[in-house]
N, C-alpha and C. Protein backbone atom coordinates (compact mmCIF):
# COMPACT_ATOMS: atom_id res chain seq x y z
N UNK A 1 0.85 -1.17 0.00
CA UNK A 1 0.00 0.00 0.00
C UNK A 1 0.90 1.24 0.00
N UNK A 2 0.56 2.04 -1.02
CA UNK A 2 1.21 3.40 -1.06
C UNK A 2 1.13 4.19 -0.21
N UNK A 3 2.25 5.11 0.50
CA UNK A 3 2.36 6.35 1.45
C UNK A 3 0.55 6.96 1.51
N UNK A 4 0.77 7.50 0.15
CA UNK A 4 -0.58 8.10 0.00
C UNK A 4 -2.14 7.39 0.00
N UNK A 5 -1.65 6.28 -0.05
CA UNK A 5 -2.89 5.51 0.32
C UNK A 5 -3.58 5.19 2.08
N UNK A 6 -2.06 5.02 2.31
CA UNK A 6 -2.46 4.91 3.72
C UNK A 6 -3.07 5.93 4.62
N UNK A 7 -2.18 7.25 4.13
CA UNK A 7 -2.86 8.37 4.87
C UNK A 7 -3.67 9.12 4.43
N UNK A 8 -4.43 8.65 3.02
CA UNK A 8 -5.91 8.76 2.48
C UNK A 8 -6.87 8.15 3.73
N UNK A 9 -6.15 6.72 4.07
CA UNK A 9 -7.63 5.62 4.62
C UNK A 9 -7.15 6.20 6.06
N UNK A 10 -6.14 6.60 6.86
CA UNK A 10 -5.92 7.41 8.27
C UNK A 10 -7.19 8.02 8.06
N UNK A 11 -7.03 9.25 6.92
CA UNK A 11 -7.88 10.45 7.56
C UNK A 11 -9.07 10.32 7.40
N UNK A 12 -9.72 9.40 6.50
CA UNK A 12 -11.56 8.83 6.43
C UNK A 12 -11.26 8.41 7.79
N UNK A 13 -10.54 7.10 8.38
CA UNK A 13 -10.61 6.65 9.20
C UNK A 13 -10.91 7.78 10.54
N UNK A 14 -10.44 8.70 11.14
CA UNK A 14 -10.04 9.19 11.91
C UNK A 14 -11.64 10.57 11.48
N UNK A 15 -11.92 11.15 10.57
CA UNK A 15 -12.75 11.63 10.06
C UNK A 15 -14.26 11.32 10.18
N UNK A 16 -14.32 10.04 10.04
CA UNK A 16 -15.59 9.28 10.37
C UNK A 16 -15.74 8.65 12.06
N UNK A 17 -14.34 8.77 12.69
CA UNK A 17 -14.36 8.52 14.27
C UNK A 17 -14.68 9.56 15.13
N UNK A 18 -14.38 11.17 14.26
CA UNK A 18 -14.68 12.07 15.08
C UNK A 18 -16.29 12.73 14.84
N UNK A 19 -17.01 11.91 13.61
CA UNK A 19 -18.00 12.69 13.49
C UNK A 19 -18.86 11.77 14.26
N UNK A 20 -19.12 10.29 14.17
CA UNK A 20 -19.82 9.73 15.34
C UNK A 20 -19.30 9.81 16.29
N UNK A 21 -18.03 10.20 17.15
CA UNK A 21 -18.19 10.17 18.22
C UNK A 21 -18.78 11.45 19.17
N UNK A 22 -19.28 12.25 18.17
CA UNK A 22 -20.01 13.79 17.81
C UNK A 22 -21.20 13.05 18.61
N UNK A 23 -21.83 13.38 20.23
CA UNK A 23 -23.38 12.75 20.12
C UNK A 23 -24.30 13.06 19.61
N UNK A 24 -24.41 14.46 18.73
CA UNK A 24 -25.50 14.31 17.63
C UNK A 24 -25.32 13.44 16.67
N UNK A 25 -23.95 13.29 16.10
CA UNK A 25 -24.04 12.40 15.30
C UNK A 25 -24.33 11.14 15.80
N UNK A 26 -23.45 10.79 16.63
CA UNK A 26 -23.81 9.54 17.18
C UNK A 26 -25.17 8.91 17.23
N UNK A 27 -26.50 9.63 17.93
CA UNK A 27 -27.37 9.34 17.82
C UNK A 27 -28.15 8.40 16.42
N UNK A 28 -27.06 8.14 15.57
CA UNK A 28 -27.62 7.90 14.44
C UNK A 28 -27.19 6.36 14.11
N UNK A 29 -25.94 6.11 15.00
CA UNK A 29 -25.32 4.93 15.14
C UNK A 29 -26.25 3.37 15.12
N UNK A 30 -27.30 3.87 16.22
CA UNK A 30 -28.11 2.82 16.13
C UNK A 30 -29.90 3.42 16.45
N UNK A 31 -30.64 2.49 16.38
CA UNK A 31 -32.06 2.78 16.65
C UNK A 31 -32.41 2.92 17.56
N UNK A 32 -31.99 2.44 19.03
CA UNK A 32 -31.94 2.93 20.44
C UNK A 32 -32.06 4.51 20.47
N UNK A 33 -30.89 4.85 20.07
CA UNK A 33 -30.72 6.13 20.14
C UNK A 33 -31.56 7.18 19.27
N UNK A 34 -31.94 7.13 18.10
CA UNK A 34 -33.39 7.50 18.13
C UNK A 34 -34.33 8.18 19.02
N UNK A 35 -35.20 7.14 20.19
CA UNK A 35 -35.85 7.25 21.00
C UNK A 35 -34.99 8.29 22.22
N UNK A 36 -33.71 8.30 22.38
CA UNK A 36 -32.64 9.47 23.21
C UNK A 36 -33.15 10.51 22.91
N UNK A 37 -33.03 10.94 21.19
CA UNK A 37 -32.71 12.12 20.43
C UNK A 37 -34.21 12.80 20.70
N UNK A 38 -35.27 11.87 20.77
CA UNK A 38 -36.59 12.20 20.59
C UNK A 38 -36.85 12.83 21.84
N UNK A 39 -36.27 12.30 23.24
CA UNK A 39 -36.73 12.51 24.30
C UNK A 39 -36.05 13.35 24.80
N UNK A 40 -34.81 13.86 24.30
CA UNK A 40 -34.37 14.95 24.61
C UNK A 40 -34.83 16.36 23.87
N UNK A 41 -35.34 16.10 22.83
CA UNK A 41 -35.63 16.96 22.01
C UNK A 41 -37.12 17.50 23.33
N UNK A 42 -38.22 16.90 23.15
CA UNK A 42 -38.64 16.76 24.08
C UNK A 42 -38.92 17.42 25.67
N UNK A 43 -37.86 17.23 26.21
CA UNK A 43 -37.65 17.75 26.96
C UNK A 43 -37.09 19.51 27.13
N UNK A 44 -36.49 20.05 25.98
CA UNK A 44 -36.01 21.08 25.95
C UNK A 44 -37.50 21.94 25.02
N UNK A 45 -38.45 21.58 24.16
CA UNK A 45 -39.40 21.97 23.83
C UNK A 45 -40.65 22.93 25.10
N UNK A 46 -40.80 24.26 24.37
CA UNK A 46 -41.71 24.60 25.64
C UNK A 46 -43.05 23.82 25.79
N UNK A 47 -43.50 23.09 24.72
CA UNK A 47 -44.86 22.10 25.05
C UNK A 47 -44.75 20.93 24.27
N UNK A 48 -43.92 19.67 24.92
CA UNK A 48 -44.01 18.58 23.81
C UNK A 48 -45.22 17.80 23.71
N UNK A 49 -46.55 18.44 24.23
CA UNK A 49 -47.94 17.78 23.76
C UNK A 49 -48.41 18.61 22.83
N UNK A 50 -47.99 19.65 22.39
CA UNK A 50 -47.99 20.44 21.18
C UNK A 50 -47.59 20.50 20.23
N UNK A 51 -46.08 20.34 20.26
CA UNK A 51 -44.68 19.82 19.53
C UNK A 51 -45.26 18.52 18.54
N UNK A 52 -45.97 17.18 19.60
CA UNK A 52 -46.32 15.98 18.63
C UNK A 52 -47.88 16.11 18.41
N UNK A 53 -48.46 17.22 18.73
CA UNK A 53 -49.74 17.42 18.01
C UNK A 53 -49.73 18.10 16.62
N UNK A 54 -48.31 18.88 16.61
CA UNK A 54 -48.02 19.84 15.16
C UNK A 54 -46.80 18.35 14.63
N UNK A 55 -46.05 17.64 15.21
CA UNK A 55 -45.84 16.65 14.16
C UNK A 55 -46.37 15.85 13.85
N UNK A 56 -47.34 15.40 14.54
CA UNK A 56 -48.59 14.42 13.65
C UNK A 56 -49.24 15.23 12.88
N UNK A 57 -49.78 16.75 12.87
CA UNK A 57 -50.64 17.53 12.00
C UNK A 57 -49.81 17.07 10.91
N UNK A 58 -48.44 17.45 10.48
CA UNK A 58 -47.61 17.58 9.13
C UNK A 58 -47.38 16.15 8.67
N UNK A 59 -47.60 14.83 9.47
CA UNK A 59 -46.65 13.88 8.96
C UNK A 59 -48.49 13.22 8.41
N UNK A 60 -49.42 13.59 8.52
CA UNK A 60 -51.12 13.10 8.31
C UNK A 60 -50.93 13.93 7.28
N UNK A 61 -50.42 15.07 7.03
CA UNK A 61 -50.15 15.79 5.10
C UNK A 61 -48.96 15.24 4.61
N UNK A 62 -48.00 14.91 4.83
CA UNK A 62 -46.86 13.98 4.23
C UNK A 62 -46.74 12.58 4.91
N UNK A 63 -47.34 11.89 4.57
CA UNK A 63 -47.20 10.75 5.12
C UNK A 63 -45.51 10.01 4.64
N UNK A 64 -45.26 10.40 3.60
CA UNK A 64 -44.20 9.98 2.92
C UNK A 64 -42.79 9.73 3.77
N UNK A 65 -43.24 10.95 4.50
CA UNK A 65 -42.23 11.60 5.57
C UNK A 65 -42.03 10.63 6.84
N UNK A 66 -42.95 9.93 6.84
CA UNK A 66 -43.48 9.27 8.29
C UNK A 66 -42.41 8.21 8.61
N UNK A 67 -41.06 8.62 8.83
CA UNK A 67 -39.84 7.34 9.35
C UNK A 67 -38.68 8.44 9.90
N UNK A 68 -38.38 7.53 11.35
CA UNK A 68 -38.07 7.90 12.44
C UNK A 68 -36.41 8.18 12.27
N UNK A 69 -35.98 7.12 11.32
CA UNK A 69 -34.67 7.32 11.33
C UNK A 69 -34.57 8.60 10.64
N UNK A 70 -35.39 8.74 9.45
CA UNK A 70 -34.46 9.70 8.47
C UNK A 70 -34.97 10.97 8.91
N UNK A 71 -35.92 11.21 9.81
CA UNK A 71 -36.39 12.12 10.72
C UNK A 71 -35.38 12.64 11.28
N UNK A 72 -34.55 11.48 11.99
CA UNK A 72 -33.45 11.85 13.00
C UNK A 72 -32.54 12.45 12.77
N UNK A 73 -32.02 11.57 11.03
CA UNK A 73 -31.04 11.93 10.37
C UNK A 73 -30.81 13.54 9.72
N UNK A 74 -32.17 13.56 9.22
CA UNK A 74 -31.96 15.28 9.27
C UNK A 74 -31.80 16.14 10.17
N UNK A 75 -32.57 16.17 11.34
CA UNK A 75 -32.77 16.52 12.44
C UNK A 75 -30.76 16.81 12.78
N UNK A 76 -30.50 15.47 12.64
CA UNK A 76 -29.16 15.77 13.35
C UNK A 76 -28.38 16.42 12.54
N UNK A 77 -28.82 16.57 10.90
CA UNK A 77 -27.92 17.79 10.30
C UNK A 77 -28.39 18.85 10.51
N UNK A 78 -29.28 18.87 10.84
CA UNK A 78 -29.47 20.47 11.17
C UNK A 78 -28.57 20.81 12.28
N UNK A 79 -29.00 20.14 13.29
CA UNK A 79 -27.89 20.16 14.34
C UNK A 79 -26.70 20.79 14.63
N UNK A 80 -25.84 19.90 13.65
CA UNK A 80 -24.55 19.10 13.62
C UNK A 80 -23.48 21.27 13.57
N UNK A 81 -24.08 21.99 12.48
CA UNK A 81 -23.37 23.43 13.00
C UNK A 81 -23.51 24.05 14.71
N UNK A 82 -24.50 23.72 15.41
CA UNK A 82 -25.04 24.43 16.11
C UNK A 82 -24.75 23.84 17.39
N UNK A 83 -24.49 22.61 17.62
CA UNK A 83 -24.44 21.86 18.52
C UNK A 83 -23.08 20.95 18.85
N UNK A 84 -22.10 21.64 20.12
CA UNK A 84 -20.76 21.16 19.99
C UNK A 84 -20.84 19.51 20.65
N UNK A 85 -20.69 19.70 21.96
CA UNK A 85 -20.11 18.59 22.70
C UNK A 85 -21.76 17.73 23.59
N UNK A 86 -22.17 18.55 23.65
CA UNK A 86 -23.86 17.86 24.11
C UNK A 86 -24.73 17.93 23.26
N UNK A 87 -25.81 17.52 23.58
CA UNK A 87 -27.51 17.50 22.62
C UNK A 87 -28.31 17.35 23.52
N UNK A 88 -28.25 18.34 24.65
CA UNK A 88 -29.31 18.23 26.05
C UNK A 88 -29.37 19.08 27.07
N UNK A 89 -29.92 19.44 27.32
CA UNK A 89 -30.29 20.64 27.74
C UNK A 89 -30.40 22.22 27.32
N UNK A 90 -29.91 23.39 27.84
CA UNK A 90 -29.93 24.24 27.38
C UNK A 90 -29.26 24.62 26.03
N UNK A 91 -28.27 24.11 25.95
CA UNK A 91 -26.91 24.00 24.74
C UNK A 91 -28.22 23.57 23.48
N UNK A 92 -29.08 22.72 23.61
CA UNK A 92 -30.29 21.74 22.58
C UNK A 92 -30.96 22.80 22.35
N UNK A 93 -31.35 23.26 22.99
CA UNK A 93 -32.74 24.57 23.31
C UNK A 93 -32.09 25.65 22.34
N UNK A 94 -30.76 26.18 22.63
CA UNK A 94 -29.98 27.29 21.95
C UNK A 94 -30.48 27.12 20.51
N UNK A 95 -29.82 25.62 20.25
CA UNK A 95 -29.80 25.46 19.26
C UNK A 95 -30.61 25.24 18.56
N UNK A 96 -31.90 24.82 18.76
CA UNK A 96 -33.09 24.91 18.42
C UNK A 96 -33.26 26.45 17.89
N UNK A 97 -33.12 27.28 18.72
CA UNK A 97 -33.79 28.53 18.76
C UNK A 97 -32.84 29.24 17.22
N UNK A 98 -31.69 29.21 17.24
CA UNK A 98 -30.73 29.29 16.08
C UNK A 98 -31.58 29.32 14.96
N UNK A 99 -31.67 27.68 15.03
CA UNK A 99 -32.33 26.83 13.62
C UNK A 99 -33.60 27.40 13.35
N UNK A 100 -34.55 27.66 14.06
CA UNK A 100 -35.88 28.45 14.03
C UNK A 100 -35.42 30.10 13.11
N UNK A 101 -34.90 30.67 13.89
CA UNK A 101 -34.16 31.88 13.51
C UNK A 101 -33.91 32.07 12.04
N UNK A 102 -32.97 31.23 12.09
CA UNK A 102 -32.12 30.54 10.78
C UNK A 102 -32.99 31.30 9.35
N UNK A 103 -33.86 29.46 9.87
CA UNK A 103 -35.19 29.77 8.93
C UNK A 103 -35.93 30.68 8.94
N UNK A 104 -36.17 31.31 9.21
CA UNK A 104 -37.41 32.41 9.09
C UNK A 104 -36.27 33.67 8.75
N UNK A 105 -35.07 34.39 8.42
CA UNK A 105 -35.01 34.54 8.05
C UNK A 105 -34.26 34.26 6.41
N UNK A 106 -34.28 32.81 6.24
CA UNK A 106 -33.96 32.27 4.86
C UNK A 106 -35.61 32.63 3.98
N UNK A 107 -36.32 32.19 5.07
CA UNK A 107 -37.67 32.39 4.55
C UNK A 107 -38.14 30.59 4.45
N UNK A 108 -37.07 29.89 4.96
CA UNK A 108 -37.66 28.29 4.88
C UNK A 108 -38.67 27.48 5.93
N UNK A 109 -40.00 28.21 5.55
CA UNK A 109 -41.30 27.94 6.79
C UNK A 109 -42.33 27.03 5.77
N UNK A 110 -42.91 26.60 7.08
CA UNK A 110 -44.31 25.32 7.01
C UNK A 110 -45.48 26.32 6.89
N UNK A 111 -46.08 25.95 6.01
CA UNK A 111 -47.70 26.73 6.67
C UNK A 111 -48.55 25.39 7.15
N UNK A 112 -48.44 25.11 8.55
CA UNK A 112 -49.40 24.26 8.45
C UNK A 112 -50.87 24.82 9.65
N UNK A 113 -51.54 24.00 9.06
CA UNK A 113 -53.46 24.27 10.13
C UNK A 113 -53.39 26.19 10.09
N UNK A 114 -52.98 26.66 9.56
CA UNK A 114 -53.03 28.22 9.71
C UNK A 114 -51.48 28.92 10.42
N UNK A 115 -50.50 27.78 10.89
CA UNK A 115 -49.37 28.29 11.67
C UNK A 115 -48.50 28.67 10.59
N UNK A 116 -47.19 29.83 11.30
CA UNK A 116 -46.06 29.33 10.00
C UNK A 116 -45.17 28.80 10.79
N UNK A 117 -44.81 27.97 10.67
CA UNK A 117 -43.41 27.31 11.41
C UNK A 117 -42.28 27.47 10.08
N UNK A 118 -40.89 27.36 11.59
CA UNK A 118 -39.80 27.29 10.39
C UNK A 118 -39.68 25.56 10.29
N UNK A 119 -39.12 25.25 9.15
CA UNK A 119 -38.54 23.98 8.65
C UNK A 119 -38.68 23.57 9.45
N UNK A 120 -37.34 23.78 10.14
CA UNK A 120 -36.54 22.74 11.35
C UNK A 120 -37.47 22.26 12.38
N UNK A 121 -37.88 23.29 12.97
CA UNK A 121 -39.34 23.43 13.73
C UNK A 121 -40.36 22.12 13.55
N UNK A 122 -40.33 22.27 12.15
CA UNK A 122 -41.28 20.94 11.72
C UNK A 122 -40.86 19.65 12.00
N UNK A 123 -39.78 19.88 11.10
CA UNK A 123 -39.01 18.37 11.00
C UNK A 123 -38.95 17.67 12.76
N UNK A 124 -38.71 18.74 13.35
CA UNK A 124 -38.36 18.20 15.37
C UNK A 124 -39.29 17.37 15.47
N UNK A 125 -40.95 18.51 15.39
CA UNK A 125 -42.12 18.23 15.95
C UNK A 125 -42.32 16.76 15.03
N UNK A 126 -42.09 16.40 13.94
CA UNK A 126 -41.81 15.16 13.20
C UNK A 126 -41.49 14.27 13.78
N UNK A 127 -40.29 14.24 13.96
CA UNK A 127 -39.35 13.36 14.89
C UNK A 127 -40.23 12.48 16.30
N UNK A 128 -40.34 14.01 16.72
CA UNK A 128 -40.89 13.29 18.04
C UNK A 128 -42.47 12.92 17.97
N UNK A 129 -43.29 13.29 16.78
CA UNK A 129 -44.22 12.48 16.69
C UNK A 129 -44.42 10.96 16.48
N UNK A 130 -43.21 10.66 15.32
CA UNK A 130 -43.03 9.45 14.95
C UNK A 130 -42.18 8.78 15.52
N UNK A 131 -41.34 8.88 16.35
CA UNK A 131 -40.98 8.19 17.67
C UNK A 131 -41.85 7.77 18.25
N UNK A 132 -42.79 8.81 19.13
CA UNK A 132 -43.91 7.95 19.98
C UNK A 132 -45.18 7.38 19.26
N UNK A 133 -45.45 7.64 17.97
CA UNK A 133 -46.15 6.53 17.31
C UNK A 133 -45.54 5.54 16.58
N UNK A 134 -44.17 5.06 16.91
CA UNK A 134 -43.46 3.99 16.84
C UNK A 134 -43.00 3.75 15.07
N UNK A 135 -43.32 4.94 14.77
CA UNK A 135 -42.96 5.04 12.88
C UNK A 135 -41.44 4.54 12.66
């Protein structure tokens, strides 16, 4: 194996160790963690009986949408700028609030039941809908 080969497959190697060992990324490692991402999300939300009443509203108009992983998976790119060394507590919330921000002024919002939500906003309330309806 060539010089340059080896320290091609080092830096994927070492590249792909530091982005899962990232716990947003991580969360993505396995399906356990999923149900983490959901319940932390969750928890930092000012009403998560609201939160999965507006992600069931959107995922009953996109049903398409209705899977937990790739929910997550976006979810955690949105993330992944905003969010260093945790994904819980206030540091989650920040970053939430960012991503909301973000969007609204990109102009990337939901109109849903009469609301405007931003994107991200959606995609959360997503997440944690289809987590606890086991999607």
């Amino acid at each position: 194996m060539t010089l340059l080969r080896r320290r091609f497959i080092s830096l994927v190697g070492s590249s792909v160790a530091a982005l899962t060992s990232h716990p947003v990324w991580g969360a993505l490692a396995g399906r356990p963690a999923i149900p983490t991402l959901s319940a932390r999300l969750e928890e930092v939300l000012p009403n998560a009986a609201s939160a999965r009443a507006l992600g069931n509203a959107y995922l009953a108009e996109h049903p398409e949408e209705a899977d937990a992983e790739a929910l997550a998976r976006q979810v955690t790119e949105l993330l992944a700028p905003y969010a260093r060394q945790t994904v819980a507590g206030q540091e989650l919330a920040d970053a939430l609030a960012r991503l909301r921000a973000s969007d609204f002024r990109r102009g990337d919002v939901v109109d849903l039941d009469g609301w405007v939500l931003s994107r991200s906003e959606v995609t959360v309330c997503a997440l944690v809908a289809a987590v606890r309806a086991g999607v």
